[in-house]
PDB file of N, CA and C in Angstrom:
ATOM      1  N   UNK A   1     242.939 -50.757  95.672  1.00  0.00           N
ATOM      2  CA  UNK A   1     243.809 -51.568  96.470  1.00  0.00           C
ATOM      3  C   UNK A   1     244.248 -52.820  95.707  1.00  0.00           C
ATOM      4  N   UNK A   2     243.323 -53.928  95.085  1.00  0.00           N
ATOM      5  CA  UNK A   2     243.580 -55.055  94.533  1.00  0.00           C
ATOM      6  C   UNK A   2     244.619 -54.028  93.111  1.00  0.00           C
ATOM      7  N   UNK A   3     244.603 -53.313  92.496  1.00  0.00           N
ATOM      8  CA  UNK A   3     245.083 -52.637  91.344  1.00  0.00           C
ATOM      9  C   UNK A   3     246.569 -52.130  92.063  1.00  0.00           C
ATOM     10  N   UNK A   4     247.102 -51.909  92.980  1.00  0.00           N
ATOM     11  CA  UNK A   4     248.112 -52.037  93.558  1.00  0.00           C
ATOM     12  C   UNK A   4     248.914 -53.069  93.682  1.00  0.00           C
ATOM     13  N   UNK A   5     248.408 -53.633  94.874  1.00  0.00           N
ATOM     14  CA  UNK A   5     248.751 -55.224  94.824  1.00  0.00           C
ATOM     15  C   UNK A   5     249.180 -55.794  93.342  1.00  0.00           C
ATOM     16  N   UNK A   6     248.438 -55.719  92.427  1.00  0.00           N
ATOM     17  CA  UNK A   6     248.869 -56.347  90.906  1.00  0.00           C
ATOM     18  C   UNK A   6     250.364 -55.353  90.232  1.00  0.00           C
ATOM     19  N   UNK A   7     250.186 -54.249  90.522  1.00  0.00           N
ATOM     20  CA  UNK A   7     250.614 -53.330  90.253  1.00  0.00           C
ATOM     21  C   UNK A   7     252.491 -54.142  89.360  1.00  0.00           C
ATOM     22  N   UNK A   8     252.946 -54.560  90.271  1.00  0.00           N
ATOM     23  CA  UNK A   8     253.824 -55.219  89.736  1.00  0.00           C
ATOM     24  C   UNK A   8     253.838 -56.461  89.290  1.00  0.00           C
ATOM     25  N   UNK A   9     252.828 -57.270  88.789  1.00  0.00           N
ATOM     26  CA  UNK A   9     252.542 -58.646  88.090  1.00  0.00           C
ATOM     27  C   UNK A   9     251.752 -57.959  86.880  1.00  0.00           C
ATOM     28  N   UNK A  10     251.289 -57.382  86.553  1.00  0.00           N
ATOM     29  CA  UNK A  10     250.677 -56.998  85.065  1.00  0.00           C
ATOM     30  C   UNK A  10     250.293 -55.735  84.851  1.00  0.00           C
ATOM     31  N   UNK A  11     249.892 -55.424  84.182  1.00  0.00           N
ATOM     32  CA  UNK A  11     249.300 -53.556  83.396  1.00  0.00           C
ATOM     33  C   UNK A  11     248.034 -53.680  83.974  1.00  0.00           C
ATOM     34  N   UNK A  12     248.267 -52.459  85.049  1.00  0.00           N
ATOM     35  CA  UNK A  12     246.684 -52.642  85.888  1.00  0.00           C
ATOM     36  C   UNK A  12     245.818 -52.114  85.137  1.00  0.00           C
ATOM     37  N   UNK A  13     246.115 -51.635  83.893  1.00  0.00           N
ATOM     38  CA  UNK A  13     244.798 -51.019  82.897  1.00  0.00           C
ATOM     39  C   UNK A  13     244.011 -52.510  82.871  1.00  0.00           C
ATOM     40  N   UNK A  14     244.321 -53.162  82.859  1.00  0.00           N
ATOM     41  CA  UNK A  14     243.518 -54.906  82.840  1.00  0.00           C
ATOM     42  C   UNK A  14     242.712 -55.512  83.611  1.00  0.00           C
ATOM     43  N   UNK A  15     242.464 -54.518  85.212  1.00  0.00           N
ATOM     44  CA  UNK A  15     241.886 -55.180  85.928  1.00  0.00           C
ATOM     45  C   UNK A  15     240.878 -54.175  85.876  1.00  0.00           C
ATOM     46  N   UNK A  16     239.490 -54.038  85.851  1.00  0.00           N
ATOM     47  CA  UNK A  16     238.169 -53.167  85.821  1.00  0.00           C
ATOM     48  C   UNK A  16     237.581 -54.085  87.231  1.00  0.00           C
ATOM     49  N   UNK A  17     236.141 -53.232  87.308  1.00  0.00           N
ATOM     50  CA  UNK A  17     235.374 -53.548  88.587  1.00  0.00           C
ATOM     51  C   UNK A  17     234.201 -53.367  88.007  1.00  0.00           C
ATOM     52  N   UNK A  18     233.316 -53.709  88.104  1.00  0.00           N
ATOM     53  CA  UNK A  18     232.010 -54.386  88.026  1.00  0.00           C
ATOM     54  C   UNK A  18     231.150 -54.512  89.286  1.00  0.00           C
ATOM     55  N   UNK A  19     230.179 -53.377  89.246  1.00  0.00           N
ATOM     56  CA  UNK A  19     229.273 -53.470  90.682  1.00  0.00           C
ATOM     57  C   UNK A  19     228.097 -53.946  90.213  1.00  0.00           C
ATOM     58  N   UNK A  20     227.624 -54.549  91.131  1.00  0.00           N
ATOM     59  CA  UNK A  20     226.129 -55.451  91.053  1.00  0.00           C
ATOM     60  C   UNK A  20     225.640 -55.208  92.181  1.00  0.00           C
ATOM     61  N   UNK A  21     224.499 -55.769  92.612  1.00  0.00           N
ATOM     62  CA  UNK A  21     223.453 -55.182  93.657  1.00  0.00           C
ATOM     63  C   UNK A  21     224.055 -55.943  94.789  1.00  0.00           C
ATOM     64  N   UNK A  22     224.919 -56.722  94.816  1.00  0.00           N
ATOM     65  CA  UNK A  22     225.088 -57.900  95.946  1.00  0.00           C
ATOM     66  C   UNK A  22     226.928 -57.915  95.949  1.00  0.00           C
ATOM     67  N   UNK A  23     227.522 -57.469  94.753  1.00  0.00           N
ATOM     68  CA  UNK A  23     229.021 -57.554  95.055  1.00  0.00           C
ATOM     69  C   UNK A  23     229.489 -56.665  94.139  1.00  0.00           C
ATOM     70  N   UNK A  24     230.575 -55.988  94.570  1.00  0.00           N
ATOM     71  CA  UNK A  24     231.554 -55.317  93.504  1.00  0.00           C
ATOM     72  C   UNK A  24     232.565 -56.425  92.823  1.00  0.00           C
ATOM     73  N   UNK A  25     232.464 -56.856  91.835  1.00  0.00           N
ATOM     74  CA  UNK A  25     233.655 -57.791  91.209  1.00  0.00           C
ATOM     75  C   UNK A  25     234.567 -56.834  90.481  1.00  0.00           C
ATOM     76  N   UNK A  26     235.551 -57.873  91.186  1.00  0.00           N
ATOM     77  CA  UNK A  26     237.230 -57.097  90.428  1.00  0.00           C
ATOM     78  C   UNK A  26     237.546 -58.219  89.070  1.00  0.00           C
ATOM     79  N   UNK A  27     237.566 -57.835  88.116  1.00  0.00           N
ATOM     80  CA  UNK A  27     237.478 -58.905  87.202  1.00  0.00           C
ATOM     81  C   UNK A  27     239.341 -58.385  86.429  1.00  0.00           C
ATOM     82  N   UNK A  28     239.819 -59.730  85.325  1.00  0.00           N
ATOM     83  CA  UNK A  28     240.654 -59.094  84.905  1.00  0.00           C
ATOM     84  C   UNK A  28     240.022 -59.188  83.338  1.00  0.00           C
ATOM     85  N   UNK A  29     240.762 -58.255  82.466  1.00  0.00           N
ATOM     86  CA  UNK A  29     240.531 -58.144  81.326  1.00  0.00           C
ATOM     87  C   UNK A  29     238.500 -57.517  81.070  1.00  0.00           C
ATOM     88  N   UNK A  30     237.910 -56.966  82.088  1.00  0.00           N
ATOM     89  CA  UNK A  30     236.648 -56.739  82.260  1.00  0.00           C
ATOM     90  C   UNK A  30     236.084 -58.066  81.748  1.00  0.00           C
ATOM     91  N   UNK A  31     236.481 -59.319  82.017  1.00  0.00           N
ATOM     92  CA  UNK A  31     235.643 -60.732  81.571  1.00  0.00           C
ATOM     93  C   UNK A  31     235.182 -61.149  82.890  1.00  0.00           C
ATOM     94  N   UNK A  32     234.080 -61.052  82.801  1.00  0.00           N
ATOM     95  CA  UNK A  32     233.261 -61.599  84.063  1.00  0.00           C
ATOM     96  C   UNK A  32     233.617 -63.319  83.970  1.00  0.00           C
ATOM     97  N   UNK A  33     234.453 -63.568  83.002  1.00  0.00           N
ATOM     98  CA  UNK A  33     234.911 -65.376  83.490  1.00  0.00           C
ATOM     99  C   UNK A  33     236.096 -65.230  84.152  1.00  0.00           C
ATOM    100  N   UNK A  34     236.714 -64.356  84.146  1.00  0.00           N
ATOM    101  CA  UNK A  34     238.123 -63.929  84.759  1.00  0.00           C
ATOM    102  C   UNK A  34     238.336 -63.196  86.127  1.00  0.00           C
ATOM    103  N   UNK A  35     237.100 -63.857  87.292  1.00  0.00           N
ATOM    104  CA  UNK A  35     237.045 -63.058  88.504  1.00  0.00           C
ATOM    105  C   UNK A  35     238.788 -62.981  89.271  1.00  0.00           C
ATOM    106  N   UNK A  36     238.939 -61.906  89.727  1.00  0.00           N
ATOM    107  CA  UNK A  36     239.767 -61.719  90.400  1.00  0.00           C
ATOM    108  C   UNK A  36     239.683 -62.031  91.819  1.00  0.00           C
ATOM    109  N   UNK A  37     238.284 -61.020  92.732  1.00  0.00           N
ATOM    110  CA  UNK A  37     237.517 -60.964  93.845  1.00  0.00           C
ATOM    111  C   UNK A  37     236.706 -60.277  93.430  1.00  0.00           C
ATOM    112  N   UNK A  38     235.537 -60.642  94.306  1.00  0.00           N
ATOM    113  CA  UNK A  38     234.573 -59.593  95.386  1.00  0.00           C
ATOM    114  C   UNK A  38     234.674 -59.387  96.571  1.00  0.00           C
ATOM    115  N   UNK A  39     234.313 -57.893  96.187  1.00  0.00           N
ATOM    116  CA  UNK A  39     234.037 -57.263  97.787  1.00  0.00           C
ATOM    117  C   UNK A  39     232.465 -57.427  98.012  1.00  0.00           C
ATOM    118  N   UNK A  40     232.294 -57.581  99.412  1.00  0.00           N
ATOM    119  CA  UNK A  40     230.928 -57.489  99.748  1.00  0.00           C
ATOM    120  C   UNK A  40     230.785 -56.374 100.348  1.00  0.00           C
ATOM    121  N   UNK A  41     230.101 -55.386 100.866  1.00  0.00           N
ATOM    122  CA  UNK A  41     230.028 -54.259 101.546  1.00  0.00           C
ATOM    123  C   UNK A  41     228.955 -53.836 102.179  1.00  0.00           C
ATOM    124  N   UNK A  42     228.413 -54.483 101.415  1.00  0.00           N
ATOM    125  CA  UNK A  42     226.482 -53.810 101.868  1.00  0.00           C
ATOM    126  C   UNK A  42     225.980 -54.147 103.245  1.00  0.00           C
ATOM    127  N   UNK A  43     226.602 -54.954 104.225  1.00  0.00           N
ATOM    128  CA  UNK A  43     226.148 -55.596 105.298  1.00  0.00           C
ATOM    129  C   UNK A  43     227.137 -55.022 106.802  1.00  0.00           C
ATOM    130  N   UNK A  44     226.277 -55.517 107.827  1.00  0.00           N
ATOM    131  CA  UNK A  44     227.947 -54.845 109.209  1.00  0.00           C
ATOM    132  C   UNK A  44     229.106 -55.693 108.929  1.00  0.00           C
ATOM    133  N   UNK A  45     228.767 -57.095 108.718  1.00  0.00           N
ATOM    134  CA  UNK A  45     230.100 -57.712 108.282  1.00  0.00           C
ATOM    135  C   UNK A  45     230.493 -57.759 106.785  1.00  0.00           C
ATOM    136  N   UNK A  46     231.498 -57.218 106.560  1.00  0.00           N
ATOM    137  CA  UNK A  46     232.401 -56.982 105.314  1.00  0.00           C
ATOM    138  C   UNK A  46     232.990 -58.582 104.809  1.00  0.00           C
ATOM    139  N   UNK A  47     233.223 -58.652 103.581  1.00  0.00           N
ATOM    140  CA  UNK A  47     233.313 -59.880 103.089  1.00  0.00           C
ATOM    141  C   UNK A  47     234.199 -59.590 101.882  1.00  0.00           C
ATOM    142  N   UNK A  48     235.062 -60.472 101.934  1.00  0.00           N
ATOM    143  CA  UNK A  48     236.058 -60.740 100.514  1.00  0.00           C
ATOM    144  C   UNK A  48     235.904 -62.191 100.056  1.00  0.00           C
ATOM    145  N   UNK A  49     235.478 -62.002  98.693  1.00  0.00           N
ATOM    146  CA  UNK A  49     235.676 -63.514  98.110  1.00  0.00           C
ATOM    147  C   UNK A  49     236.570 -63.321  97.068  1.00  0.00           C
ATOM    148  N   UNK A  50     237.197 -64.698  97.562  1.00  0.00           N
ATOM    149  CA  UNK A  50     238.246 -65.168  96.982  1.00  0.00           C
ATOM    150  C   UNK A  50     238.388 -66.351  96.161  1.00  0.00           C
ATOM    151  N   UNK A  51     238.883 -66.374  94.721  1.00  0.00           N
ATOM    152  CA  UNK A  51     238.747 -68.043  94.216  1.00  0.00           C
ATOM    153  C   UNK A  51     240.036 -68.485  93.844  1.00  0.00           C
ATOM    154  N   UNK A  52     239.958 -70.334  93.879  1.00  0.00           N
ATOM    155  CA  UNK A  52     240.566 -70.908  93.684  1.00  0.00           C
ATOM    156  C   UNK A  52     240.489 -71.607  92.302  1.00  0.00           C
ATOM    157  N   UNK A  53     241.564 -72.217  91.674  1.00  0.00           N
ATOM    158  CA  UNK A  53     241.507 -72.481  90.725  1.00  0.00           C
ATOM    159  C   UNK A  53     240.271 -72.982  89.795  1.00  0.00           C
ATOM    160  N   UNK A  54     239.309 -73.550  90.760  1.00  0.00           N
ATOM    161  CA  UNK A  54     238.304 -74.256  89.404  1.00  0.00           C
ATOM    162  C   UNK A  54     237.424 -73.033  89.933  1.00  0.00           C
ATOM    163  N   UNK A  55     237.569 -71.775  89.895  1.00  0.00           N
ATOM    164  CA  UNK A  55     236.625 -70.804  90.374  1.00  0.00           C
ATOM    165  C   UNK A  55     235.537 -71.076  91.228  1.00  0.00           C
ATOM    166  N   UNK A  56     235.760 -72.069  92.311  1.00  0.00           N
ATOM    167  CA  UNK A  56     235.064 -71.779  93.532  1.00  0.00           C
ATOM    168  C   UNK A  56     235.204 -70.464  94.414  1.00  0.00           C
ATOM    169  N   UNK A  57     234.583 -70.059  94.805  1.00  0.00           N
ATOM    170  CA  UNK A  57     234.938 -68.954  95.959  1.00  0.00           C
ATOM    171  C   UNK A  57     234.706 -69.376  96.799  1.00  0.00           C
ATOM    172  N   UNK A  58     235.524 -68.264  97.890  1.00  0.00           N
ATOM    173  CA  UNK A  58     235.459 -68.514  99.400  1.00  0.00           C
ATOM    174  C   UNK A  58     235.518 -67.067  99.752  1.00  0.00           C
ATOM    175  N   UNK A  59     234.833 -66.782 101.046  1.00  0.00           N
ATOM    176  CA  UNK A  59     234.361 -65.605 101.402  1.00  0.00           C
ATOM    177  C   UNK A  59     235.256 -65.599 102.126  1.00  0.00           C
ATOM    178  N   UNK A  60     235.529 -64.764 103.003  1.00  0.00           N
ATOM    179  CA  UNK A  60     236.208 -64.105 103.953  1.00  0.00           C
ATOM    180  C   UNK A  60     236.188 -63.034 104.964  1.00  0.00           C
ATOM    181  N   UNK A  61     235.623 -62.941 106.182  1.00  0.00           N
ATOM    182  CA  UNK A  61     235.143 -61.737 106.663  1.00  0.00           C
ATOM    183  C   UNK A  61     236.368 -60.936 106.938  1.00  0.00           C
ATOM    184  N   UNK A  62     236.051 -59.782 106.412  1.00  0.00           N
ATOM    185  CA  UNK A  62     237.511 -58.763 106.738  1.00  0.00           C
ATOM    186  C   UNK A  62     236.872 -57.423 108.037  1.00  0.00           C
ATOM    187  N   UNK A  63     237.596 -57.060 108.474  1.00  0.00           N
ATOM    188  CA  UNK A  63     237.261 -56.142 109.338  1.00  0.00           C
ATOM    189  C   UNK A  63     237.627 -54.877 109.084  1.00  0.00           C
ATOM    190  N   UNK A  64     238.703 -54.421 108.009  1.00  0.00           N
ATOM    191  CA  UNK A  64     239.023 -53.011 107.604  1.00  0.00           C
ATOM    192  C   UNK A  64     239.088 -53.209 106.017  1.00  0.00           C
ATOM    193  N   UNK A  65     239.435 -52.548 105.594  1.00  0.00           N
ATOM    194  CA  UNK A  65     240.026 -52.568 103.924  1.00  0.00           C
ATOM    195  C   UNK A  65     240.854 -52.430 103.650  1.00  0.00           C
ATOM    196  N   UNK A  66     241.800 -52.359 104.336  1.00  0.00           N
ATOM    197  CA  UNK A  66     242.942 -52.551 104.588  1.00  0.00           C
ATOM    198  C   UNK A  66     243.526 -54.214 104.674  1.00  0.00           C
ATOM    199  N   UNK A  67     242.462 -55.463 105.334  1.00  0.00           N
ATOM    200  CA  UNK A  67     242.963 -56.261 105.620  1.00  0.00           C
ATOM    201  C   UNK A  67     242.934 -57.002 104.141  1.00  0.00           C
ATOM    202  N   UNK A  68     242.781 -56.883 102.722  1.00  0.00           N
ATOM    203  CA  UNK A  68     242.659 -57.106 101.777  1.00  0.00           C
ATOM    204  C   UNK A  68     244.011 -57.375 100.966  1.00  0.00           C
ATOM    205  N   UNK A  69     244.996 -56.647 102.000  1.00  0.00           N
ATOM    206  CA  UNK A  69     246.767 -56.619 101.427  1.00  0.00           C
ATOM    207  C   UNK A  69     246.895 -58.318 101.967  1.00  0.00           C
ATOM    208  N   UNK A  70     246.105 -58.870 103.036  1.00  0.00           N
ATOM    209  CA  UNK A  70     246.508 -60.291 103.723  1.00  0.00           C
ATOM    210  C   UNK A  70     246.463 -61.150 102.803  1.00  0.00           C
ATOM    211  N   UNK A  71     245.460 -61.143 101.740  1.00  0.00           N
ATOM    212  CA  UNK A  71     244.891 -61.792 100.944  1.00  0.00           C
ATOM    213  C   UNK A  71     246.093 -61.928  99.052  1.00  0.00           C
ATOM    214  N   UNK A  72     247.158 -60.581  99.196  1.00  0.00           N
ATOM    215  CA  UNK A  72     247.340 -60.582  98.502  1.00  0.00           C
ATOM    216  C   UNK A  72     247.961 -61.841  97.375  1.00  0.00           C
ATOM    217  N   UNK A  73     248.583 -62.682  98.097  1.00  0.00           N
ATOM    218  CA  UNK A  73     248.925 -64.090  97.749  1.00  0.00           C
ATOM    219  C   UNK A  73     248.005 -64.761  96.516  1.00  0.00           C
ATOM    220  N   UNK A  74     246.612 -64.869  96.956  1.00  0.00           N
ATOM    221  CA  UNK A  74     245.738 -65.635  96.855  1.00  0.00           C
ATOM    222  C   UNK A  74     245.269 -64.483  94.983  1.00  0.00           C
ATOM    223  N   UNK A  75     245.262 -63.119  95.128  1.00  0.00           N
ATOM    224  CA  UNK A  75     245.053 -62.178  93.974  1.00  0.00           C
ATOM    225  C   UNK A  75     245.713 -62.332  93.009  1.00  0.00           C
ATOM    226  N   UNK A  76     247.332 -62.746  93.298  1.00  0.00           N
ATOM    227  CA  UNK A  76     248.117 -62.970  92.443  1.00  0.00           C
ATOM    228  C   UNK A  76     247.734 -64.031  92.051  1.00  0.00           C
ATOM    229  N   UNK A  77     247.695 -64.824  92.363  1.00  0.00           N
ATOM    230  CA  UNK A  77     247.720 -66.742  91.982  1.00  0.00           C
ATOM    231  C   UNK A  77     246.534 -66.248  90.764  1.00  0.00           C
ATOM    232  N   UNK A  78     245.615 -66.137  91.022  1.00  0.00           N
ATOM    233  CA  UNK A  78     244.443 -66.131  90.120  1.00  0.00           C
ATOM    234  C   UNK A  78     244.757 -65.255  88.661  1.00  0.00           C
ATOM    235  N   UNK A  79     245.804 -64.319  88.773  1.00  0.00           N
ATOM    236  CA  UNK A  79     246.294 -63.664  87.669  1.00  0.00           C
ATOM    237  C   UNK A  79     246.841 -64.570  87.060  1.00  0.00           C
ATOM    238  N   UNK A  80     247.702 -65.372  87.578  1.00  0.00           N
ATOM    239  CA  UNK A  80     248.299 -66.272  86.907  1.00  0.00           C
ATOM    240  C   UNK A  80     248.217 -67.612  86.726  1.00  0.00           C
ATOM    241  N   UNK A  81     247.274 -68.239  87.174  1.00  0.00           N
ATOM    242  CA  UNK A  81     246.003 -69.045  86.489  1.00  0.00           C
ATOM    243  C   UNK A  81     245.560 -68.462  85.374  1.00  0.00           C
ATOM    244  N   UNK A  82     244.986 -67.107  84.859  1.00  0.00           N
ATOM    245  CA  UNK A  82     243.899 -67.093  83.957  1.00  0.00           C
ATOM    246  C   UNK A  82     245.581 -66.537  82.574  1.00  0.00           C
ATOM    247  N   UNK A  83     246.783 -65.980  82.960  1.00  0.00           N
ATOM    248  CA  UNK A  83     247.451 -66.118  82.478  1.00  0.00           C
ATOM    249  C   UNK A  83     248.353 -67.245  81.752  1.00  0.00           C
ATOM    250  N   UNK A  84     248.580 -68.348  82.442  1.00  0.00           N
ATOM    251  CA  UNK A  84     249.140 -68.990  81.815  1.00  0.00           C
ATOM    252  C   UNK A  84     248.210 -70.064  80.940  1.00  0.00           C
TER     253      UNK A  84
END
């Protein structure tokens, strides 16, 4: 889904995923300094984190996986932060 969304801002060969015991990270360029998001999944409430420029995150409870297109704004920006 996030590899869509990008789909027309860069060569989604660039964005990889990275699972860990606690989050799937969407990273770009597979650089774990270059978070895109995490998904959280493991729990009843579902969670998207999202960061802002000085790579704080912010979580987000989502209710489908689908609601991840809402967010798309916020996916882009961060491409183009670690781009320019």
């Amino acid at each position: 889904m996030v590899k869509s969304i990008l789909r027309d801002v860069i060569d989604v060969r660039r964005v990889q995923m990275r699972d860990t015991k606690s989050y799937c990270g969407i990273l770009l360029d597979d650089n774990n300094r270059k978070p895109l998001c995490r998904l959280r999944f493991n729990r009843e409430q579902n969670y998207l984190g999202l960061f802002d420029e000085e790579k704080n995150e912010e979580t987000v409870p989502i209710e489908d996986i689908e609601d991840i297109y809402k967010y798309a704004d916020r996916i882009i920006a961060m491409v183009e932060v670690y781009d320019s």
